[in-house]
PDB file of N, CA and C in Angstrom:
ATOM      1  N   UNK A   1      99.765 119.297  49.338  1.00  0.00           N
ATOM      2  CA  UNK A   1      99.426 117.956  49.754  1.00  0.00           C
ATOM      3  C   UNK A   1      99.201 117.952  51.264  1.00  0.00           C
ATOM      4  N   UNK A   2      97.962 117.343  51.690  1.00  0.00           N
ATOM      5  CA  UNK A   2      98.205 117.289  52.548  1.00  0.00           C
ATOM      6  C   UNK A   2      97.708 115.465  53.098  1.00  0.00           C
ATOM      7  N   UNK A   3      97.976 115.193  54.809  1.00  0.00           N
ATOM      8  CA  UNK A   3      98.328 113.583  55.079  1.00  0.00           C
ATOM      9  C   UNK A   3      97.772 113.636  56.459  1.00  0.00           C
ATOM     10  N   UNK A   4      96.274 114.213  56.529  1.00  0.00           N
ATOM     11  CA  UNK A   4      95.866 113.777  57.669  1.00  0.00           C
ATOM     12  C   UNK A   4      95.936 112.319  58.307  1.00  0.00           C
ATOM     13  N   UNK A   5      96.123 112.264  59.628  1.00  0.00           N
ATOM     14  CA  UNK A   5      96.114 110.808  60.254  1.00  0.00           C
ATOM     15  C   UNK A   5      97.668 110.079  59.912  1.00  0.00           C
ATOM     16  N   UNK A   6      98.720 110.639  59.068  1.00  0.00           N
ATOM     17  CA  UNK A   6      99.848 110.036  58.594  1.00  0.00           C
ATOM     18  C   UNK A   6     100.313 108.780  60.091  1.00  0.00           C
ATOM     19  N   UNK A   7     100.367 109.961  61.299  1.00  0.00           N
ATOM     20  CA  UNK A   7     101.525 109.636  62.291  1.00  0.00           C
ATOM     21  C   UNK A   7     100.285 107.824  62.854  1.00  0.00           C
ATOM     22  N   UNK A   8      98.826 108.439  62.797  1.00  0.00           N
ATOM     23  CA  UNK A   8      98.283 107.321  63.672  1.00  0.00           C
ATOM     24  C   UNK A   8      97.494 106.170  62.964  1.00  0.00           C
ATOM     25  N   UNK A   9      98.097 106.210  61.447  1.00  0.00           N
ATOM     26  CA  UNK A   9      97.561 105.087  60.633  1.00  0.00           C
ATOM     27  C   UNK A   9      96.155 105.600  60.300  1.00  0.00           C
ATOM     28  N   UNK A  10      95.843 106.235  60.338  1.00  0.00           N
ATOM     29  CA  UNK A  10      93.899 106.899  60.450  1.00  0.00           C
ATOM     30  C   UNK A  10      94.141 107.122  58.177  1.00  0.00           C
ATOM     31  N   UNK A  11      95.413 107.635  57.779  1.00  0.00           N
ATOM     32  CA  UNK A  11      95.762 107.947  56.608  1.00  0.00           C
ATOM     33  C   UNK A  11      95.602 106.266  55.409  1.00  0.00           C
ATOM     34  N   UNK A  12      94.561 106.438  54.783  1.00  0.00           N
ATOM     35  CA  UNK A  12      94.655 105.526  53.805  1.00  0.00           C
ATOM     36  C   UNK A  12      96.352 105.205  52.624  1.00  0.00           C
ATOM     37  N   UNK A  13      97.228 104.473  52.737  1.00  0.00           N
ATOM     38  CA  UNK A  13      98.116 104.418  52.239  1.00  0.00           C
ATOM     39  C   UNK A  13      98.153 104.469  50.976  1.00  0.00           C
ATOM     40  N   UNK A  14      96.821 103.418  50.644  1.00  0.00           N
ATOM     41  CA  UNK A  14      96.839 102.525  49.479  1.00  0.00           C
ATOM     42  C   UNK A  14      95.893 103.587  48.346  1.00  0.00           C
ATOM     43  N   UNK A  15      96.271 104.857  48.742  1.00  0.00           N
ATOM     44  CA  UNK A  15      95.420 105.981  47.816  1.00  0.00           C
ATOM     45  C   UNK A  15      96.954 106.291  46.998  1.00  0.00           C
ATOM     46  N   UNK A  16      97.654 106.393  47.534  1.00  0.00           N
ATOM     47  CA  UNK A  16      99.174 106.738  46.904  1.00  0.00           C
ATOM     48  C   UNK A  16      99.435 106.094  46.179  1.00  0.00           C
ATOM     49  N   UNK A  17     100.579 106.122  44.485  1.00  0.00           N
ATOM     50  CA  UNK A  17     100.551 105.533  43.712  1.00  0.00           C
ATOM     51  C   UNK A  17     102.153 104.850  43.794  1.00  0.00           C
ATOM     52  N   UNK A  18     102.257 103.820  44.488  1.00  0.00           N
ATOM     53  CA  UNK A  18     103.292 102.446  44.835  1.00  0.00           C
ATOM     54  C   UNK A  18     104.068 102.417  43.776  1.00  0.00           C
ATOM     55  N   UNK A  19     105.624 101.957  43.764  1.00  0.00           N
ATOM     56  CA  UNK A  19     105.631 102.036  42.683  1.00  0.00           C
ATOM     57  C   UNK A  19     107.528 101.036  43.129  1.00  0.00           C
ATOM     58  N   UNK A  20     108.058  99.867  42.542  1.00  0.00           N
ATOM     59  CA  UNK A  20     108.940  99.468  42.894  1.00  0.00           C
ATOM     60  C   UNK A  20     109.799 100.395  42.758  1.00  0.00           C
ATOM     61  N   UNK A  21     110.896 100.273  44.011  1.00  0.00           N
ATOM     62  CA  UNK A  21     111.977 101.479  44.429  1.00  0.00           C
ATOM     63  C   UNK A  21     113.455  99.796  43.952  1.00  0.00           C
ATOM     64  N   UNK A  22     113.584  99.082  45.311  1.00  0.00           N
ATOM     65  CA  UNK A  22     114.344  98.307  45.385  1.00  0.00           C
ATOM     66  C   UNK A  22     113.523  97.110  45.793  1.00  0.00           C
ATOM     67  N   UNK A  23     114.454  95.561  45.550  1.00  0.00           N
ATOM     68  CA  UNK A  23     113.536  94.590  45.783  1.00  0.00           C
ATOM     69  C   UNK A  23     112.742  94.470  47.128  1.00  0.00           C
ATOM     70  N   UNK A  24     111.766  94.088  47.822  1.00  0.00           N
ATOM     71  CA  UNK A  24     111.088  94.213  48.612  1.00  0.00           C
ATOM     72  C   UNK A  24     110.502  95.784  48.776  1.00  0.00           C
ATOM     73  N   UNK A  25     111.149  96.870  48.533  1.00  0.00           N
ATOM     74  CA  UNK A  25     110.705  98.575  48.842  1.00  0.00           C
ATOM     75  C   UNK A  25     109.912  99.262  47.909  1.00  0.00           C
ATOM     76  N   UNK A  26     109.592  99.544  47.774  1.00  0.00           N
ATOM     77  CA  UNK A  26     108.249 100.509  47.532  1.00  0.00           C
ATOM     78  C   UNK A  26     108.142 101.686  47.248  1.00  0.00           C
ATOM     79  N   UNK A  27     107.906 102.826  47.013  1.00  0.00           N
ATOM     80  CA  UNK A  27     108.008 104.283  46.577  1.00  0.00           C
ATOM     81  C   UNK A  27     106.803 105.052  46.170  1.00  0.00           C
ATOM     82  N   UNK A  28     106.283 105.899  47.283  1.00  0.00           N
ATOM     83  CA  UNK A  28     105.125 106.924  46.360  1.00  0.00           C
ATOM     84  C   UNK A  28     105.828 108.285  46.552  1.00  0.00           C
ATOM     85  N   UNK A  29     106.348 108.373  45.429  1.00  0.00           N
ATOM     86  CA  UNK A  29     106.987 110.037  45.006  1.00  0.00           C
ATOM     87  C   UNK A  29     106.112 111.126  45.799  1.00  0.00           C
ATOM     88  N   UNK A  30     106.140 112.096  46.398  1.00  0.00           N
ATOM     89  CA  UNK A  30     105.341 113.086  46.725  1.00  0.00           C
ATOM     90  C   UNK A  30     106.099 114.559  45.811  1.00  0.00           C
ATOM     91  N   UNK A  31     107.582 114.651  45.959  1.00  0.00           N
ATOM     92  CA  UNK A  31     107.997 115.571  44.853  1.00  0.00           C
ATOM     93  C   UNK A  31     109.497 115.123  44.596  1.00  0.00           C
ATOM     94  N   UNK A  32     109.919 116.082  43.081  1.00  0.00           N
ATOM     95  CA  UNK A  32     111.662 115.640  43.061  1.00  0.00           C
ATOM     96  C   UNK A  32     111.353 114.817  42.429  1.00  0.00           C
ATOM     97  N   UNK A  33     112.652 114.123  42.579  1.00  0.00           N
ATOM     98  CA  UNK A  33     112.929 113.002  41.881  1.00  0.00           C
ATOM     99  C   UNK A  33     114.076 113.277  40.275  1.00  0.00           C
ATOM    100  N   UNK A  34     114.302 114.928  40.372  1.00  0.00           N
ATOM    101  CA  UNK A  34     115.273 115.207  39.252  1.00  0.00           C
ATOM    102  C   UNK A  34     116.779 114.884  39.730  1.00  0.00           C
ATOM    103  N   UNK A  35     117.501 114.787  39.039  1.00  0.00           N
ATOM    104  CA  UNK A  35     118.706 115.049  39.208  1.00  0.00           C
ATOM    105  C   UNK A  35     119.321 115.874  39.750  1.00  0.00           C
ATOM    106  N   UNK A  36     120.112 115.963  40.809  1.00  0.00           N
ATOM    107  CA  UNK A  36     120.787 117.154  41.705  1.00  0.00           C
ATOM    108  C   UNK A  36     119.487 118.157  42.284  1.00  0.00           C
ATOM    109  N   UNK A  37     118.191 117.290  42.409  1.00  0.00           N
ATOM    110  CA  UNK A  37     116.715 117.985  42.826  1.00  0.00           C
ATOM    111  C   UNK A  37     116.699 117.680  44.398  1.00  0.00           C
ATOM    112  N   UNK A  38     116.055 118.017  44.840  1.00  0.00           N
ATOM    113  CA  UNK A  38     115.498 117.487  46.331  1.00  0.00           C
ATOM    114  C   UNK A  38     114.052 117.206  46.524  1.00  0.00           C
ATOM    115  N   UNK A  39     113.705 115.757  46.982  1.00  0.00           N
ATOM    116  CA  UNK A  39     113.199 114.786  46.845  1.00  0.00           C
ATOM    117  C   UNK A  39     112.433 114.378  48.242  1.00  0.00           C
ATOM    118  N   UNK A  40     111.207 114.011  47.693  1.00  0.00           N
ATOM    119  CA  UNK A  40     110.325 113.344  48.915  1.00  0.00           C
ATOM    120  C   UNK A  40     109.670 112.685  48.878  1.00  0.00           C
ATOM    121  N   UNK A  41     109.712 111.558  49.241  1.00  0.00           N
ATOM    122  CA  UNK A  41     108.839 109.908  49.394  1.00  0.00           C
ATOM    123  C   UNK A  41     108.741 109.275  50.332  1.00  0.00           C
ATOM    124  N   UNK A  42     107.614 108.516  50.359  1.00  0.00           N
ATOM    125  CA  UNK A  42     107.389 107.517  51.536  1.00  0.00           C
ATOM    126  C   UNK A  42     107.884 106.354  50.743  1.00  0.00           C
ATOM    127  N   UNK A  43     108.429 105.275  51.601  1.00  0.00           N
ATOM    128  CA  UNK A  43     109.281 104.241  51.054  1.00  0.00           C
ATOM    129  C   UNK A  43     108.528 102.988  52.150  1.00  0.00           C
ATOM    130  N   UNK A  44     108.214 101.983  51.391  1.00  0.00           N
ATOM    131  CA  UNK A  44     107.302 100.690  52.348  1.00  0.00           C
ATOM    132  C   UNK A  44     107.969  99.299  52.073  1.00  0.00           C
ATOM    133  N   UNK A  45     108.676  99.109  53.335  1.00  0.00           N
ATOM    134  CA  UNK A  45     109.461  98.189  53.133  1.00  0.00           C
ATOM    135  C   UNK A  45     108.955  96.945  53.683  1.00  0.00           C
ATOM    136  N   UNK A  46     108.695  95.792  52.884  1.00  0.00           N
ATOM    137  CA  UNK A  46     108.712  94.258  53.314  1.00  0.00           C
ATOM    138  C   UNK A  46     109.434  93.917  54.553  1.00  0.00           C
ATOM    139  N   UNK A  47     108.571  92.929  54.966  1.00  0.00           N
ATOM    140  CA  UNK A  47     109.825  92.247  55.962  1.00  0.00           C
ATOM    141  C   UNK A  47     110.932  91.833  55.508  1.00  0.00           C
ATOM    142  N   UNK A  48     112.389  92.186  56.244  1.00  0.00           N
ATOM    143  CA  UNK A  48     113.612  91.888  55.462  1.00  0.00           C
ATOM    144  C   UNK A  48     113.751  92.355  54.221  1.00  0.00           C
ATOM    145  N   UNK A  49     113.261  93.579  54.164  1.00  0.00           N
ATOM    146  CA  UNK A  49     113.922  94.302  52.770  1.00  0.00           C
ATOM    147  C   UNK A  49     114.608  95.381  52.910  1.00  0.00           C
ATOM    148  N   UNK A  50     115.646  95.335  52.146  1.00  0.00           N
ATOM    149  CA  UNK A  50     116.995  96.028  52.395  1.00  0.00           C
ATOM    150  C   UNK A  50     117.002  97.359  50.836  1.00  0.00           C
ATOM    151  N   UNK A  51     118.218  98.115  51.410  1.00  0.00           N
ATOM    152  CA  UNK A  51     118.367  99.128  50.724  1.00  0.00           C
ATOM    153  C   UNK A  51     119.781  98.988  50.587  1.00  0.00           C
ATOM    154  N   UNK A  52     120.583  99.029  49.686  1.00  0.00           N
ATOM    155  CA  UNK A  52     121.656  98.788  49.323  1.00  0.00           C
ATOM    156  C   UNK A  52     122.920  99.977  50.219  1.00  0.00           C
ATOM    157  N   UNK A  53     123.904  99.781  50.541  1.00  0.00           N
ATOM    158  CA  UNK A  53     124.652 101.492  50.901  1.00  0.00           C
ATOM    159  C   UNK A  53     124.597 101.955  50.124  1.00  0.00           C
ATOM    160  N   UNK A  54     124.987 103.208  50.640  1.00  0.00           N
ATOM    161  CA  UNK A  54     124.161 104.504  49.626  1.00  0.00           C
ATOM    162  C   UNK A  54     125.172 105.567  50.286  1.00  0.00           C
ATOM    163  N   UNK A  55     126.055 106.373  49.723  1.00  0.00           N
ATOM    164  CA  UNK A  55     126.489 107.819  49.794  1.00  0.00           C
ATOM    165  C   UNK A  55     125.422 108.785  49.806  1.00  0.00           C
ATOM    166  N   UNK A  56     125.278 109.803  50.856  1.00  0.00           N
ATOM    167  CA  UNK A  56     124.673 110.760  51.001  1.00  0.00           C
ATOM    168  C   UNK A  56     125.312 112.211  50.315  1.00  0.00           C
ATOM    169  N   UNK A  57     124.520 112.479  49.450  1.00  0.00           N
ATOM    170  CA  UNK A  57     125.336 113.794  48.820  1.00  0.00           C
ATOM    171  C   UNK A  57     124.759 115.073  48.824  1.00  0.00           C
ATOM    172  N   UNK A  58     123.627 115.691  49.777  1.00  0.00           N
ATOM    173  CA  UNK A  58     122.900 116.247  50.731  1.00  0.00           C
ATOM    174  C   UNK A  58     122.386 115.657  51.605  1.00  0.00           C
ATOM    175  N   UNK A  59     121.620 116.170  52.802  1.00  0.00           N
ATOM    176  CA  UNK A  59     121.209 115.933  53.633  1.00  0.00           C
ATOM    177  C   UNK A  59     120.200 114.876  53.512  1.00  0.00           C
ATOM    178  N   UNK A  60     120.019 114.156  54.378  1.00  0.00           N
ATOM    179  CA  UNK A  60     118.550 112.990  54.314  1.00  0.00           C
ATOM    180  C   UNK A  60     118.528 112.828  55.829  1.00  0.00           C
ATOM    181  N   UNK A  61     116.591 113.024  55.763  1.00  0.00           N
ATOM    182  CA  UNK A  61     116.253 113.443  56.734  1.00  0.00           C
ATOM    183  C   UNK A  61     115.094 111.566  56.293  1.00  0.00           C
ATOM    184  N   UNK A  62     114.942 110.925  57.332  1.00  0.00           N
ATOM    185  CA  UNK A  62     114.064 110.146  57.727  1.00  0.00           C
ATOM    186  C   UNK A  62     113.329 109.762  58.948  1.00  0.00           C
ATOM    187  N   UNK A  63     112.176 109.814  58.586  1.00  0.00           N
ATOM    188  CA  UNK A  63     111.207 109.645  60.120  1.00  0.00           C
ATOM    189  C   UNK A  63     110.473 108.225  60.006  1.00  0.00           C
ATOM    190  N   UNK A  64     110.444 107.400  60.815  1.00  0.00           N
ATOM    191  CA  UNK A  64     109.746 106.172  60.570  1.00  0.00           C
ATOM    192  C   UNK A  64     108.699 106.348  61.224  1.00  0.00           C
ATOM    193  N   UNK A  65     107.421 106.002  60.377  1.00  0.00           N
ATOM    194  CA  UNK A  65     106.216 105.953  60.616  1.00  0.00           C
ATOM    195  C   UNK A  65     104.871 105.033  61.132  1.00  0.00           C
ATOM    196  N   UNK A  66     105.772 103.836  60.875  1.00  0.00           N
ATOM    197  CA  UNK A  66     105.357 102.527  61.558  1.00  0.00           C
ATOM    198  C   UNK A  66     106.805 101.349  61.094  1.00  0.00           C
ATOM    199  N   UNK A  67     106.624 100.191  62.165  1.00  0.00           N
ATOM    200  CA  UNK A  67     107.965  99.561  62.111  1.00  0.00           C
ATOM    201  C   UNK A  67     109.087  99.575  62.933  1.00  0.00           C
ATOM    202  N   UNK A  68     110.149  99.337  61.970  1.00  0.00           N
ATOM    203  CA  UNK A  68     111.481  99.988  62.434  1.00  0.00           C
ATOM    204  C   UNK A  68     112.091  99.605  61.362  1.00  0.00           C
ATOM    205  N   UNK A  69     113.370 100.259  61.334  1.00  0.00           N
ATOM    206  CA  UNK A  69     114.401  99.835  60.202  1.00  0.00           C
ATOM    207  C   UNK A  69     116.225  99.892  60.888  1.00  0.00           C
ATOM    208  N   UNK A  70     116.707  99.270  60.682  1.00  0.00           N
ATOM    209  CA  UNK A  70     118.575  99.565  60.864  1.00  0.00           C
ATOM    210  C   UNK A  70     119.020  99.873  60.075  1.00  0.00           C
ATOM    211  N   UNK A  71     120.389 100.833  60.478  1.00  0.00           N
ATOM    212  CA  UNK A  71     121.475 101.121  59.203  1.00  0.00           C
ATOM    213  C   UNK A  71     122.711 100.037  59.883  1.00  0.00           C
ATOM    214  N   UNK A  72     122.486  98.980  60.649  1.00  0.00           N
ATOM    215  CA  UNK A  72     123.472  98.351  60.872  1.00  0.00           C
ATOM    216  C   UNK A  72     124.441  98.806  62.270  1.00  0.00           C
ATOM    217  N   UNK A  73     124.066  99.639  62.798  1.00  0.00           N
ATOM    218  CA  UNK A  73     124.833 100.008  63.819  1.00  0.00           C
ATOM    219  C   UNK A  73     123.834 100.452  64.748  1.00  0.00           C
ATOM    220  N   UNK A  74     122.212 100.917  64.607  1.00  0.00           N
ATOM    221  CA  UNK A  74     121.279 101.136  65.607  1.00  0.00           C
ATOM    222  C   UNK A  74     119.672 100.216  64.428  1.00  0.00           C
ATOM    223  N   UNK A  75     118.764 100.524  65.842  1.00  0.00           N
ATOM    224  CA  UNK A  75     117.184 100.082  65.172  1.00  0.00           C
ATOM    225  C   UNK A  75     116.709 101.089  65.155  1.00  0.00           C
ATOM    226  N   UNK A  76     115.577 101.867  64.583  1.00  0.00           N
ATOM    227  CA  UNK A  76     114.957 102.772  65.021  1.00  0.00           C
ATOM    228  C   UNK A  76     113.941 102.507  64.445  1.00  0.00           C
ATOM    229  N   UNK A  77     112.952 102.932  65.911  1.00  0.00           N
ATOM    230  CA  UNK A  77     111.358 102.474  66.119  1.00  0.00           C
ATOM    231  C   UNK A  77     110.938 103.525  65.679  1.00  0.00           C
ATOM    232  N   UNK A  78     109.335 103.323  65.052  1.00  0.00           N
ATOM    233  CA  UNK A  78     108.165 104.141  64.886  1.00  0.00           C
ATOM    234  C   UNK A  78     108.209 105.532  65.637  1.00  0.00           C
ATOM    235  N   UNK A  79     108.415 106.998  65.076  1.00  0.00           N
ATOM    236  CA  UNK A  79     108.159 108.238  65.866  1.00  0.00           C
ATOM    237  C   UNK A  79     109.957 108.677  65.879  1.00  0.00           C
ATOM    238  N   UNK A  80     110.705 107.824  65.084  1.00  0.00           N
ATOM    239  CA  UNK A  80     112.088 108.350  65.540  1.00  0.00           C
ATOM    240  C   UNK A  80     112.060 109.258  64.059  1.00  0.00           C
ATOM    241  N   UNK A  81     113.219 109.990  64.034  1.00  0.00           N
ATOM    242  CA  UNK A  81     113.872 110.907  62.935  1.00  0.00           C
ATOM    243  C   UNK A  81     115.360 111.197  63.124  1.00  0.00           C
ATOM    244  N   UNK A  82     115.645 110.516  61.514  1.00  0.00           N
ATOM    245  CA  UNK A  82     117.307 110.277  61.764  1.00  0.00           C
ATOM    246  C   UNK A  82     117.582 110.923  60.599  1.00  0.00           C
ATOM    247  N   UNK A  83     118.868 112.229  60.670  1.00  0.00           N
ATOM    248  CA  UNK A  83     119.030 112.737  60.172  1.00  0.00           C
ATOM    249  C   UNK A  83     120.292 112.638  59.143  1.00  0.00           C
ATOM    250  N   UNK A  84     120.931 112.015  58.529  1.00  0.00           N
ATOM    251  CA  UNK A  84     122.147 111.668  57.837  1.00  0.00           C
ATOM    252  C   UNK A  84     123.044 112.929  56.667  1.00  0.00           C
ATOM    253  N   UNK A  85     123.839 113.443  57.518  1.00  0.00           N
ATOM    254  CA  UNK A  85     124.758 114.694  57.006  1.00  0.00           C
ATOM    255  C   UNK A  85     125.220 114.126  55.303  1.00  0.00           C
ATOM    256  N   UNK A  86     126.030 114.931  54.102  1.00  0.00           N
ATOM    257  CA  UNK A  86     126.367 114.817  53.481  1.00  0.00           C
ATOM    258  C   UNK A  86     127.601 114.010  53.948  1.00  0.00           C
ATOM    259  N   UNK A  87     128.231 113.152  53.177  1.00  0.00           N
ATOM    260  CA  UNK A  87     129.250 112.274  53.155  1.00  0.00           C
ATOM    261  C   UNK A  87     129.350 111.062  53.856  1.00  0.00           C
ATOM    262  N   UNK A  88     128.043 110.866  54.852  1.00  0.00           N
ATOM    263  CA  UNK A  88     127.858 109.994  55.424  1.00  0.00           C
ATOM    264  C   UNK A  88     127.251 108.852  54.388  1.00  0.00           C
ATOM    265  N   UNK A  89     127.015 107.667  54.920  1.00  0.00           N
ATOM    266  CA  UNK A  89     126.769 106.358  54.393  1.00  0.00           C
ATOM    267  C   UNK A  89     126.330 105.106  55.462  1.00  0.00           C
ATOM    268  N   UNK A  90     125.092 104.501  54.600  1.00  0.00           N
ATOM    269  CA  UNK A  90     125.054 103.727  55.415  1.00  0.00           C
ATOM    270  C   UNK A  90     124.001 102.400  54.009  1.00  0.00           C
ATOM    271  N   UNK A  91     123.678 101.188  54.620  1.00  0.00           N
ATOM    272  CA  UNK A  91     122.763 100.601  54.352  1.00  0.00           C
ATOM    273  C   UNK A  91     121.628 100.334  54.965  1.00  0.00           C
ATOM    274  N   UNK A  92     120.436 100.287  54.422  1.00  0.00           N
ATOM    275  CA  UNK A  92     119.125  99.746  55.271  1.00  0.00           C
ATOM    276  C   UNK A  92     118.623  98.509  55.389  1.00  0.00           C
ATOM    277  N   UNK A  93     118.312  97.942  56.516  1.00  0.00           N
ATOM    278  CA  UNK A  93     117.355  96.703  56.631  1.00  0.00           C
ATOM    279  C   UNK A  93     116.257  96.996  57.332  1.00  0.00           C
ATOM    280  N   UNK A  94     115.128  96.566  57.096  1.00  0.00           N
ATOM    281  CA  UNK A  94     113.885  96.340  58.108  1.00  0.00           C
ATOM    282  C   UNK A  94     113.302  94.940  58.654  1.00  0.00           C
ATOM    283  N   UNK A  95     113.701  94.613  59.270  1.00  0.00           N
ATOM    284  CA  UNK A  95     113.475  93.074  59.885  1.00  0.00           C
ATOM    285  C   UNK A  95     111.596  92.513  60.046  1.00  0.00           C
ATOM    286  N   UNK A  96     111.256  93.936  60.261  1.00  0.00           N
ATOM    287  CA  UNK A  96     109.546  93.752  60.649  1.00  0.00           C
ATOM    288  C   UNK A  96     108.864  94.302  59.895  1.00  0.00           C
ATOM    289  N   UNK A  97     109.229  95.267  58.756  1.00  0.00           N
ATOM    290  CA  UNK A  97     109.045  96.618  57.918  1.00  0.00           C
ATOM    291  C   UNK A  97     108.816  97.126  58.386  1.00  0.00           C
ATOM    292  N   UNK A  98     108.478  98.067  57.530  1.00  0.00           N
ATOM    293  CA  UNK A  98     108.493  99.821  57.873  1.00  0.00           C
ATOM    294  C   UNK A  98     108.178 100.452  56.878  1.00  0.00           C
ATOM    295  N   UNK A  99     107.344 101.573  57.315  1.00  0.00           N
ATOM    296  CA  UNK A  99     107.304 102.923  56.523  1.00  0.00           C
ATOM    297  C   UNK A  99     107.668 103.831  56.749  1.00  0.00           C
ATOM    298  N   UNK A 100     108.397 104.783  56.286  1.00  0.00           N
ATOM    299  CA  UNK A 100     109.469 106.217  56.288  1.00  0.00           C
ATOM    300  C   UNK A 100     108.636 107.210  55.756  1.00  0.00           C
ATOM    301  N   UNK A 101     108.707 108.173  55.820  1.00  0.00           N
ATOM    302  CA  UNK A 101     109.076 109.332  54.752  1.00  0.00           C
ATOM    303  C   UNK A 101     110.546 109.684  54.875  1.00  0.00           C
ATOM    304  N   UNK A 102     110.782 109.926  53.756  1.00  0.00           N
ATOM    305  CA  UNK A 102     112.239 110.198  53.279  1.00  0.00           C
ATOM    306  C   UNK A 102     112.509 111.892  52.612  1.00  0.00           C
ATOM    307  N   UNK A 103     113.065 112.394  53.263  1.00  0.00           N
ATOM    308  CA  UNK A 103     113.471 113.691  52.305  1.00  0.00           C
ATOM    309  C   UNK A 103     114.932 113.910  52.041  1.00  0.00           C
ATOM    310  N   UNK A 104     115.284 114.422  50.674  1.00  0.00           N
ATOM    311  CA  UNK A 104     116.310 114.302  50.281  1.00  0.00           C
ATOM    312  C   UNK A 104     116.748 115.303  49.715  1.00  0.00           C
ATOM    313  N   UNK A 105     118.174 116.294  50.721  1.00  0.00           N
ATOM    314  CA  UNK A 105     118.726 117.451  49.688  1.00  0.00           C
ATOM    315  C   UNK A 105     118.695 117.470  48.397  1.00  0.00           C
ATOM    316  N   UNK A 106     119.668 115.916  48.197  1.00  0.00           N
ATOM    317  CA  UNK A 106     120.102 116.037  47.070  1.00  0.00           C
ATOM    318  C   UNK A 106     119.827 113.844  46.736  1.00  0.00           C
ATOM    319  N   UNK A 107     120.019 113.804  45.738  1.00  0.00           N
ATOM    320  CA  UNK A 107     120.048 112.006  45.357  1.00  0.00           C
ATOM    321  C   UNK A 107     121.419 111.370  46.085  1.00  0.00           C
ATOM    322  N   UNK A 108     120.683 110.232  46.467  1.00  0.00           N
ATOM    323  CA  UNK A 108     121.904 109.440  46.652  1.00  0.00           C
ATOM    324  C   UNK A 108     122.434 108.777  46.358  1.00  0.00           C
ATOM    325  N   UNK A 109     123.628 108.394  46.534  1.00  0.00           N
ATOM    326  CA  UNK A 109     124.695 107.434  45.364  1.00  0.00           C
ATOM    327  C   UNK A 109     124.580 106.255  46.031  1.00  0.00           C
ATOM    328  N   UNK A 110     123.877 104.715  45.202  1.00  0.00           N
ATOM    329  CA  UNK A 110     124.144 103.973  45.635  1.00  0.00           C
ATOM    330  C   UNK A 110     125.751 103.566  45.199  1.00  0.00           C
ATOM    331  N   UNK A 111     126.451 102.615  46.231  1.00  0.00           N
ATOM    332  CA  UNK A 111     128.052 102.569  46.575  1.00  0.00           C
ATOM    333  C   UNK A 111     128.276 100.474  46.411  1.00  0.00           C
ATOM    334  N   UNK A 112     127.124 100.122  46.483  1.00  0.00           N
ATOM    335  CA  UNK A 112     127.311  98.899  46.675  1.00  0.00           C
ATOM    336  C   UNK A 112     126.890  98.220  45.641  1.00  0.00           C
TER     337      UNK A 112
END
């Protein structure tokens, strides 16, 4: 696969196949998605759409691609990459939305 133009919007989104994740969020699978698999999606979040807490049970790696989103304790703007260790936890909001790519050791446990 490849995603020319991803970082500068030049990338048509709406070629990817959308698909409801959580209310307001969004999901185009790129791979994964098994059980105890490791996983990769772009996730397109509404204004004010949230992601429930979630236990990390491998690594998750997220880069925001336009937007911003919080886990409640920081914002992070467009071009950042936040990396979340196993055992960590957090919830998401996006106040303005946002788009991510998301990669995932392993699935995560929603907790809430």
């Amino acid at each position: 696969m490849v995603f020319p133009g991803l970082l500068n919007g030049a990338f048509d989104l709406e070629k990817l196949a959308w698909e409801p994740f959580r209310e307001g969020v969004e999901i185009a699978r790129l791979y994964g998605g098994e059980p105890d698999a490791a996983s990769a999606a772009l996730l397109r979040y509404a204004p004010n759409a949230k992601v429930p807490r979630h236990i990390h049970t491998g690594h998750e790696h997220i880069l925001v691609l336009s937007g911003s989103q919080s886990d409640g304790t920081n914002t992070y703007a467009a071009g950042t990459l936040i990396i979340s260790k196993p055992g960590t936890s957090h919830a998401i909001t996006s106040e303005q939305g946002c788009i991510v790519l998301a990669i995932w050791e392993r699935p995560v446990e929603i907790i809430e």
